[in-house]
Protein backbone atom coordinates (compact mmCIF):
# COMPACT_ATOMS: atom_id res chain seq x y z
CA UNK A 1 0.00 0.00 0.00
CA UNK A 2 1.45 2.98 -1.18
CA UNK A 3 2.33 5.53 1.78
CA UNK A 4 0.03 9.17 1.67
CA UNK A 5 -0.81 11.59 3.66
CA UNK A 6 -4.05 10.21 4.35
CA UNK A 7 -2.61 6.94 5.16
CA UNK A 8 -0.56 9.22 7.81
CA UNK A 9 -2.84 10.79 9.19
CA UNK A 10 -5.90 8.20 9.83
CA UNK A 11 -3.00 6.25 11.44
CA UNK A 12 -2.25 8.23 13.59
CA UNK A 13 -5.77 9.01 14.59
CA UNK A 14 -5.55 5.50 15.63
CA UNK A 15 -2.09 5.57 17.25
CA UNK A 16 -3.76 8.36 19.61
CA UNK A 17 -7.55 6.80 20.17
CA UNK A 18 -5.26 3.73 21.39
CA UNK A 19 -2.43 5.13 23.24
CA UNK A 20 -3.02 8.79 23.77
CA UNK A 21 -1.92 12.14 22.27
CA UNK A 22 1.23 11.38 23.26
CA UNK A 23 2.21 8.77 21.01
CA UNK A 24 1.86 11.21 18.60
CA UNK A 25 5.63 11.49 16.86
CA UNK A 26 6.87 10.46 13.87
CA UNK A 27 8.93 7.37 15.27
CA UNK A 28 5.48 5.77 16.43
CA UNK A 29 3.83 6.56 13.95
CA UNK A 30 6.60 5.24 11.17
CA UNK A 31 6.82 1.98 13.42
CA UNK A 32 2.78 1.76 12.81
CA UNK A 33 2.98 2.14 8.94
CA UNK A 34 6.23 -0.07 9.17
CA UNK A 35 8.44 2.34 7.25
CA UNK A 36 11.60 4.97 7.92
CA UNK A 37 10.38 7.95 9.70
CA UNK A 38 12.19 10.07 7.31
CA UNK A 39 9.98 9.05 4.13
CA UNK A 40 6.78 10.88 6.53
CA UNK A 41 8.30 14.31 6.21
CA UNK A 42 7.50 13.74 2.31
CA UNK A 43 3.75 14.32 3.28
CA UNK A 44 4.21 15.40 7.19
CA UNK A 45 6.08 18.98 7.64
CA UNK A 46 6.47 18.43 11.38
CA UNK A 47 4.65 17.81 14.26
CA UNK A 48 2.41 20.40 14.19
CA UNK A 49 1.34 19.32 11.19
CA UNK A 50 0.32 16.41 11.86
CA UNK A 51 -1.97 17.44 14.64
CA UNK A 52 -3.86 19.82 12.42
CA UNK A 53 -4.50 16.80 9.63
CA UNK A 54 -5.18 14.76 12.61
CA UNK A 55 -7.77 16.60 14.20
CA UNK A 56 -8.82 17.27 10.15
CA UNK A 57 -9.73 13.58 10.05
CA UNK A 58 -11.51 13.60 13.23
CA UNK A 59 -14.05 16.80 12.60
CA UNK A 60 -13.97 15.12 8.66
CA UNK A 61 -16.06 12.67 10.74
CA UNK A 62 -18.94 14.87 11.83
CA UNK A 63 -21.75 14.56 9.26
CA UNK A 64 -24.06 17.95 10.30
CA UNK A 65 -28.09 16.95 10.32
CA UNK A 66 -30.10 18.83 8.05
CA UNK A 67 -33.94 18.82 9.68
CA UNK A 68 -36.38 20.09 7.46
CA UNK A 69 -37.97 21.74 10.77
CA UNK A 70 -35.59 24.06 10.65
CA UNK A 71 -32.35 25.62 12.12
CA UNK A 72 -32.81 24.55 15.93
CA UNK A 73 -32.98 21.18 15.67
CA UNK A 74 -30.87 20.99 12.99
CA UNK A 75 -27.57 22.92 14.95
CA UNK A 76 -28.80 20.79 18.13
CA UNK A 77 -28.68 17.36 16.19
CA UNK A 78 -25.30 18.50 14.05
CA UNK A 79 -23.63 19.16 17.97
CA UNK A 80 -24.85 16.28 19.46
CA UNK A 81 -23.27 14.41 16.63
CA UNK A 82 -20.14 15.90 17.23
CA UNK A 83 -20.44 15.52 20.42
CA UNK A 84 -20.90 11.90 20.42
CA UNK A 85 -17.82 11.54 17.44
CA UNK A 86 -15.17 13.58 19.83
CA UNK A 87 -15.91 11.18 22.39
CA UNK A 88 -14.60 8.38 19.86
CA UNK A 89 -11.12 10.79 19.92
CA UNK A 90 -11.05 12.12 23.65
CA UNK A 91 -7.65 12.79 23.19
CA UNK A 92 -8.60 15.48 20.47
CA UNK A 93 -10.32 18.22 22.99
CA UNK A 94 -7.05 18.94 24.46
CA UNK A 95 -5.03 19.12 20.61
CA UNK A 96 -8.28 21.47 19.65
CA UNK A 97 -8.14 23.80 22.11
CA UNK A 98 -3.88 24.60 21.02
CA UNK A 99 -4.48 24.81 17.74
CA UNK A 100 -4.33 28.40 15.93
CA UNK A 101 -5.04 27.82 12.63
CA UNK A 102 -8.33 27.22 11.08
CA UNK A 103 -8.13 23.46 9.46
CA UNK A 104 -9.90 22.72 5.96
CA UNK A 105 -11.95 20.60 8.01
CA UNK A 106 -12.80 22.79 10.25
CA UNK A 107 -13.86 25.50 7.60
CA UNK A 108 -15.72 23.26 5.63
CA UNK A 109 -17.81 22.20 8.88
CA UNK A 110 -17.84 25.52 9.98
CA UNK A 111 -19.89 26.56 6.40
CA UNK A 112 -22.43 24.05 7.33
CA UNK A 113 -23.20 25.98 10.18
CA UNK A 114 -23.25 29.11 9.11
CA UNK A 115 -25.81 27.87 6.42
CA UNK A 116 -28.18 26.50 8.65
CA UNK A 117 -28.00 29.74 10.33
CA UNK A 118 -28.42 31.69 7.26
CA UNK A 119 -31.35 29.65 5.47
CA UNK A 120 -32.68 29.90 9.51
CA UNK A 121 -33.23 33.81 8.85
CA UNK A 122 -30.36 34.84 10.57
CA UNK A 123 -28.85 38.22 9.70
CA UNK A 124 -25.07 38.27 9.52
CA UNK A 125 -24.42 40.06 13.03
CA UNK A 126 -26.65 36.99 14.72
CA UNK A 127 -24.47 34.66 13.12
CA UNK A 128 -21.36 35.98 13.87
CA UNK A 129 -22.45 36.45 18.03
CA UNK A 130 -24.27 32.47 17.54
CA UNK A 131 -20.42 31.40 16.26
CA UNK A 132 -18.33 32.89 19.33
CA UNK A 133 -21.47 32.02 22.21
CA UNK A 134 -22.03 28.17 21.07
CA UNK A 135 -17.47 28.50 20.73
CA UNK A 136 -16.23 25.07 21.50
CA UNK A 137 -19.80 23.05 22.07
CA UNK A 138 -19.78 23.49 18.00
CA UNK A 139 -17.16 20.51 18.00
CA UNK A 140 -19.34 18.89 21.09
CA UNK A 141 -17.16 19.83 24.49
CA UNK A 142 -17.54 23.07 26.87
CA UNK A 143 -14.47 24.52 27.38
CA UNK A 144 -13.74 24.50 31.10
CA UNK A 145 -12.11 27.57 32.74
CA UNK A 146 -9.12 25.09 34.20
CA UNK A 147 -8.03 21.46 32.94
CA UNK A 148 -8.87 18.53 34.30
CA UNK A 149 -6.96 16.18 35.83
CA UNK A 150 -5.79 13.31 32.84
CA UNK A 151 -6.87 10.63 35.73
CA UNK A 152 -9.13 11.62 38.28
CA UNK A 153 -8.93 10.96 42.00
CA UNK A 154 -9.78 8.01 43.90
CA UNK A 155 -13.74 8.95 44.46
CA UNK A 156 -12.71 8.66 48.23
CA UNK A 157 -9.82 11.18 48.37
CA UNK A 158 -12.26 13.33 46.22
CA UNK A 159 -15.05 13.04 49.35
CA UNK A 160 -12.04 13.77 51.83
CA UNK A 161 -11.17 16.74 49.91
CA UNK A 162 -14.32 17.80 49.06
CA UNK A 163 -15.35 18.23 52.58
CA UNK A 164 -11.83 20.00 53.35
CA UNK A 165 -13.22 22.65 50.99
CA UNK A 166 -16.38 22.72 52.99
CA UNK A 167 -14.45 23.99 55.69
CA UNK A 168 -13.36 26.95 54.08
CA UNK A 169 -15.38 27.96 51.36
CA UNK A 170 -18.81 26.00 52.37
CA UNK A 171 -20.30 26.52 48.87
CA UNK A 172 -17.81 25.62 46.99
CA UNK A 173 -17.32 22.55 49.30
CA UNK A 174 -21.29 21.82 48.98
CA UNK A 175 -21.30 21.49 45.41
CA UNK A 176 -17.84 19.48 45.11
CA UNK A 177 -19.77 17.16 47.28
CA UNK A 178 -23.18 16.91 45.38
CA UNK A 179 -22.01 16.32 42.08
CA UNK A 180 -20.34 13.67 39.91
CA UNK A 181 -20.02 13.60 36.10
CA UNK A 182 -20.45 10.43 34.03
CA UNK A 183 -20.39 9.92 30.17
CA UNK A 184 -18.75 13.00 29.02
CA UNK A 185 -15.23 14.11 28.37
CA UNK A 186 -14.07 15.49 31.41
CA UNK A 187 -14.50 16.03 35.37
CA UNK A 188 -17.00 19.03 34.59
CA UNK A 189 -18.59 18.06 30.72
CA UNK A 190 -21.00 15.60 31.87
CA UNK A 191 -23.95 14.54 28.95
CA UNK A 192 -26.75 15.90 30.65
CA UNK A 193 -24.73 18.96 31.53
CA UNK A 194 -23.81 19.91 27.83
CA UNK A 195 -27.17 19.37 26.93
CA UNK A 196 -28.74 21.66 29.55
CA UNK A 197 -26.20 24.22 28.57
CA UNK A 198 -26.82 23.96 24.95
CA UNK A 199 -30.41 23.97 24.95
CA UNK A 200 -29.94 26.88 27.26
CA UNK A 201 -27.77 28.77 24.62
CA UNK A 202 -30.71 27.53 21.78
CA UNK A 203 -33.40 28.79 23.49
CA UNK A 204 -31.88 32.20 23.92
CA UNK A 205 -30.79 32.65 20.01
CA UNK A 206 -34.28 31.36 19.24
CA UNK A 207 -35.55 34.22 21.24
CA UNK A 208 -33.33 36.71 19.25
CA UNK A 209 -33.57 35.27 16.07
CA UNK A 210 -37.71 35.29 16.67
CA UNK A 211 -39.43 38.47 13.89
CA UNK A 212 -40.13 41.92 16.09
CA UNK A 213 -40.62 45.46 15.56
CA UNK A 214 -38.40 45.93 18.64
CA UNK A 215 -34.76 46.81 18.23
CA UNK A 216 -33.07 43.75 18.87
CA UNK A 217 -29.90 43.22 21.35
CA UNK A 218 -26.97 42.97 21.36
CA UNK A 219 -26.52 45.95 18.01
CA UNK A 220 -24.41 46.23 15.89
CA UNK A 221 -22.35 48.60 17.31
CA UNK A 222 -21.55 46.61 20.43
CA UNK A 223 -21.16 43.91 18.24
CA UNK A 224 -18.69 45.86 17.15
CA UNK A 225 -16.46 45.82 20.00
CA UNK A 226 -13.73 43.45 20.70
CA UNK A 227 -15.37 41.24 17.69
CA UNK A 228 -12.13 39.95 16.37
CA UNK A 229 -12.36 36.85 14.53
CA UNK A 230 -9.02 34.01 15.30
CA UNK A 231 -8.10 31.88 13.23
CA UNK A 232 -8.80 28.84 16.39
CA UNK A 233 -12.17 26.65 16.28
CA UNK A 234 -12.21 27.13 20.21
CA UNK A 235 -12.33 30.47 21.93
């Protein structure tokens, strides 16, 4: 079998839903394909590289839902698909949220979106604030304000430290104490909790997006502020 990029890259999509991000280098992945790491740099440039055709062949894998209904269910259904596809690759959150380039990939799901906005009745300036509020749920996970631990505690020491918190901060310690996350990808990104967070988010563009005579918020003009666009898929 000849050797390609795309040979490359869905291998090592592999190497990392097996082994972790961290297998990620050329040795590995040359070992994998049995052939000399060199010949990858003939369709590899580096490491980088490979991560952003990596994570292309991941978000390659969400199909987005068109629902004749309309634009909700269709955006909801398209993120719950990628939702349930990044949890195939949990090692890809933490690659998507370094990158700083825009992949083809990416772009090409992104214009799905924006379509289903724009055939939805959007107006441009809706579109552009529905982009940076749904940010990283797009690709199915909500980016937490601090990372996770790769291999959470001992659900024990977490009750022992949980109620250590209590004793200084008893809210904080409360809630540490009430709540555990299951099925997602991450201490704080359980199912249920995306989904209540998403619909959240739905129901308020709905609301905005709805016909009325009334000027509607946020304007243009405060649109305007701070309403640079990266080149990242995660804000």
């Amino acid at each position: 079998m000849p050797l390609t990029r795309d040979r490359i890259l869905r291998t090592a999509v592999a190497l990392a839903d097996r082994d972790g991000v961290g297998a990620l280098g050329m040795r590995g992945i040359a070992r994998e394909l049995g052939v000399d790491p060199m010949s990858l740099y003939n369709h590899v440039r580096d490491k980088d590289d490979l991560l952003d055709g990596a994570l292309d062949v991941v978000i390659g894998g969400i199909e987005p839902v068109i629902d004749p209904a309309g634009w909700r269910p269709s955006l909801r259904a398209t993120v719950l698909v990628a939702r349930e596809n990044l949890k195939r690759h949990p090692w890809a959150k933490g690659v998507i949220v370094t990158r700083t380039t825009a992949t083809p990939a990416y772009l090409g799901y992104l214009d799905a979106i924006l379509g289903v906005l724009r055939d939805g009745g959007f107006p441009i300036d809706l579109v552009h604030h529905t982009i940076h509020v749904m940010g990283s749920r797009l690709l199915g996970f909500s980016q937490d304000l601090f990372d996770d631990p790769d291999h959470p505690p001992d659900p024990a020491v977490a009750a022992i430290g949980a109620r250590q918190l209590a004793m200084t901060w008893p809210h904080v310690g409360e809630l540490a104490i009430a709540v555990s996350h299951d099925g997602g990808l991450g201490g704080c990104d359980g199912d249920v909790e995306f989904v209540i967070a998403l619909d959240l988010i739905l129901d308020g563009l709905e609301r905005l997006a709805a016909p009325s005579d009334a000027p509607r918020q946020p304007t243009r003009r405060s649109a305007r502020r701070g309403s640079g666009v990266r080149g990242s898929p995660v804000r």
